[in-house]
N, C-alpha and C. Protein backbone atom coordinates (compact mmCIF):
# COMPACT_ATOMS: atom_id res chain seq x y z
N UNK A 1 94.92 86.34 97.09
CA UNK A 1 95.14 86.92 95.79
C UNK A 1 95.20 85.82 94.75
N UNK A 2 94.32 84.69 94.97
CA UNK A 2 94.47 83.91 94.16
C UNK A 2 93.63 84.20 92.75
N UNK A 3 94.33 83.69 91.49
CA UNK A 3 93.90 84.27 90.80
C UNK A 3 94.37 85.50 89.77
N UNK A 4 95.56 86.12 90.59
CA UNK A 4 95.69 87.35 89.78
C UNK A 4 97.33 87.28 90.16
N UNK A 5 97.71 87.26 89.10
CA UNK A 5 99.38 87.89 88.57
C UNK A 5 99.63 88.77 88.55
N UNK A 6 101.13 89.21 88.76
CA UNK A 6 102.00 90.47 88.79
C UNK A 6 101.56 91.10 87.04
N UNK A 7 101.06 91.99 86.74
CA UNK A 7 101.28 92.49 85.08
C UNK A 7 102.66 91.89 84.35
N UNK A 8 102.00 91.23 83.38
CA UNK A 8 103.54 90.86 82.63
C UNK A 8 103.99 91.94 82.04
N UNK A 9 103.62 92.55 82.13
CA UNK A 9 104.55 93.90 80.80
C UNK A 9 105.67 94.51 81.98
N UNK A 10 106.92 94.19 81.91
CA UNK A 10 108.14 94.35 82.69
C UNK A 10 107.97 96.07 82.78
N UNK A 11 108.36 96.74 81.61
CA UNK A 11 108.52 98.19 81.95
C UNK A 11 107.12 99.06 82.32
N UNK A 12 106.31 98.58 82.42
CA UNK A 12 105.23 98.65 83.57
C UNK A 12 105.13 98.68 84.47
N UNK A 13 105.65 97.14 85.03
CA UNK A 13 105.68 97.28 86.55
C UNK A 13 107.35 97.52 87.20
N UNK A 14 107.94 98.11 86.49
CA UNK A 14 109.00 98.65 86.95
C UNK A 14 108.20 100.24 87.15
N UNK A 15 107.29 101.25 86.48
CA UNK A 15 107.13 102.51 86.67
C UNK A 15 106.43 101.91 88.06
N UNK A 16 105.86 101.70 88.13
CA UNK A 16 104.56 101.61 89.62
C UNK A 16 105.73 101.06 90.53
N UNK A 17 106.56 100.17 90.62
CA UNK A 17 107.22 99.92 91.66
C UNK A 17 108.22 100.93 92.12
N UNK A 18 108.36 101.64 91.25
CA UNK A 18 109.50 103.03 91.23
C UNK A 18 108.34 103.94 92.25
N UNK A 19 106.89 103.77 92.13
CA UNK A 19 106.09 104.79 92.48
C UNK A 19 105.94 104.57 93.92
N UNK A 20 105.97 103.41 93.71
CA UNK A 20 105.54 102.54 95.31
C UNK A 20 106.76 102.99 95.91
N UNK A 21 107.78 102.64 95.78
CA UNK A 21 109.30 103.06 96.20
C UNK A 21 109.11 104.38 96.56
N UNK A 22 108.83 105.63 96.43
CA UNK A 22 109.05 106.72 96.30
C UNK A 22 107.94 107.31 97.70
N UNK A 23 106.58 106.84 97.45
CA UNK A 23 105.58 106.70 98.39
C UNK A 23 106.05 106.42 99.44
N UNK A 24 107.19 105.37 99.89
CA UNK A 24 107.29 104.50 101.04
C UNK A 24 106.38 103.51 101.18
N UNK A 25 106.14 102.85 99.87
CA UNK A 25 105.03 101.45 99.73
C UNK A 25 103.86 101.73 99.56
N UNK A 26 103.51 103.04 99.77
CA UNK A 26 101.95 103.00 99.37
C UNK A 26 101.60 103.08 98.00
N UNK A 27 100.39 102.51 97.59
CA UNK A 27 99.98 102.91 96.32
C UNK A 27 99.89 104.50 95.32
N UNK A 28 100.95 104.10 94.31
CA UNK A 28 100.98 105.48 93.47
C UNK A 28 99.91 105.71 92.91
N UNK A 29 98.72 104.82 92.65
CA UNK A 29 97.25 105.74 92.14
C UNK A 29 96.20 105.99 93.23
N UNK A 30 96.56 106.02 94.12
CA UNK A 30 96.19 106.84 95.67
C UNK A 30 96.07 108.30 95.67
N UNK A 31 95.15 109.01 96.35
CA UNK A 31 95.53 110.05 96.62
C UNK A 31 96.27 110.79 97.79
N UNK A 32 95.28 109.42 99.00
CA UNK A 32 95.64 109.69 100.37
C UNK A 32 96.83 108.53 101.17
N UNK A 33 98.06 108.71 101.64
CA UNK A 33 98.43 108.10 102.48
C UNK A 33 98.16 107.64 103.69
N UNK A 34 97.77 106.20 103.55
CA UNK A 34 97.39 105.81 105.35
C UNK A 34 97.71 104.53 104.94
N UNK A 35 97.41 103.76 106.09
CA UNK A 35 97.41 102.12 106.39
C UNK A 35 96.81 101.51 104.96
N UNK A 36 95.75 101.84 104.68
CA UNK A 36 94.92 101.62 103.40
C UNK A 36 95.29 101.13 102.45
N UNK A 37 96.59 102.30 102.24
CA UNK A 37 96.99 102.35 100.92
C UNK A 37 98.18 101.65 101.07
N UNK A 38 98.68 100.95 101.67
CA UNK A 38 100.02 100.10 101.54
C UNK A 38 99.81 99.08 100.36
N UNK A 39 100.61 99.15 99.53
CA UNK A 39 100.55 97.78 98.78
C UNK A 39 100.82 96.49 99.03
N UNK A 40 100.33 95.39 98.56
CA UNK A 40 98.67 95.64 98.14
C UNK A 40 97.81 96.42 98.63
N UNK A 41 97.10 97.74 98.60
CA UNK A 41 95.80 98.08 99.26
C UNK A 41 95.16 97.25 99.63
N UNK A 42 94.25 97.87 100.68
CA UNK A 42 93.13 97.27 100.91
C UNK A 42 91.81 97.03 99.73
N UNK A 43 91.57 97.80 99.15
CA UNK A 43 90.68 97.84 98.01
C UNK A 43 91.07 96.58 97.29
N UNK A 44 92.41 96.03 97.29
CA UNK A 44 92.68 94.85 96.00
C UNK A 44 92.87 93.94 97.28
N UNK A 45 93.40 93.48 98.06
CA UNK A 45 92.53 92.91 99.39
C UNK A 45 91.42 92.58 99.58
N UNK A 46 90.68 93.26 99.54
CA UNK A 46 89.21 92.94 100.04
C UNK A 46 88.06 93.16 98.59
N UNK A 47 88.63 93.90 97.79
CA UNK A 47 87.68 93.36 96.83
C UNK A 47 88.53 92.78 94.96
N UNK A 48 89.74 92.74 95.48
CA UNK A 48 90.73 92.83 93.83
C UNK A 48 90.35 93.45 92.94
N UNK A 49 90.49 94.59 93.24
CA UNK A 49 90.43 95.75 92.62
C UNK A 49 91.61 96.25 92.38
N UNK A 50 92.73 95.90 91.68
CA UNK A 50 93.97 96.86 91.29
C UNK A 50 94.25 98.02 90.47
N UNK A 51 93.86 99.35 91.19
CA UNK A 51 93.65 100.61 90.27
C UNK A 51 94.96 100.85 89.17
N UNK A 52 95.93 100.96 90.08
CA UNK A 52 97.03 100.77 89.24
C UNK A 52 97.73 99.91 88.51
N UNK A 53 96.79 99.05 88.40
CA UNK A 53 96.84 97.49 87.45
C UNK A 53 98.16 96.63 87.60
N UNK A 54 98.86 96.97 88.74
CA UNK A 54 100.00 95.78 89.28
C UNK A 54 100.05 94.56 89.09
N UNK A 55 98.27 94.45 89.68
CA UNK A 55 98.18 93.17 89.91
C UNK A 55 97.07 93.02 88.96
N UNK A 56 97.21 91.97 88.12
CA UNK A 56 96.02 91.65 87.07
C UNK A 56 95.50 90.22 86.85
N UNK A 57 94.21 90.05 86.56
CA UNK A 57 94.22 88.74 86.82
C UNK A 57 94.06 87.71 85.92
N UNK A 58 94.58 86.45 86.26
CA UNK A 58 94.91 85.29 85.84
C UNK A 58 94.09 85.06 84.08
N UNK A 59 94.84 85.00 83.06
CA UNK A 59 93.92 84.48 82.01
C UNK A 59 93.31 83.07 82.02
């Protein structure tokens, strides 16, 4: 994950971590629960792709 930072905007990533929390760690802009979707996904894993913009990258 080199390259890409936590979103600085605090009350941001307090909603998505509340989401993640609630999920049991999986990603809140998911539809489906599986292995996949654990945060980090696989999608921002293998291609850094962060749908729910958690993770954003480096200026």
């Amino acid at each position: 994950m080199k390259n890409y930072i936590l979103n600085p905007d605090v009350e941001y990533v307090n909603r998505i971590v509340q989401g993640i929390a609630k999920r049991k760690g999986h990603c809140p802009c998911r539809l489906n629960i599986d292995e996949t979707t654990l945060c980090p996904c696989d999608d921002f894993i293998k291609n850094y792709n962060c749908k729910c913009n958690l993770f954003v990258k480096k200026d």
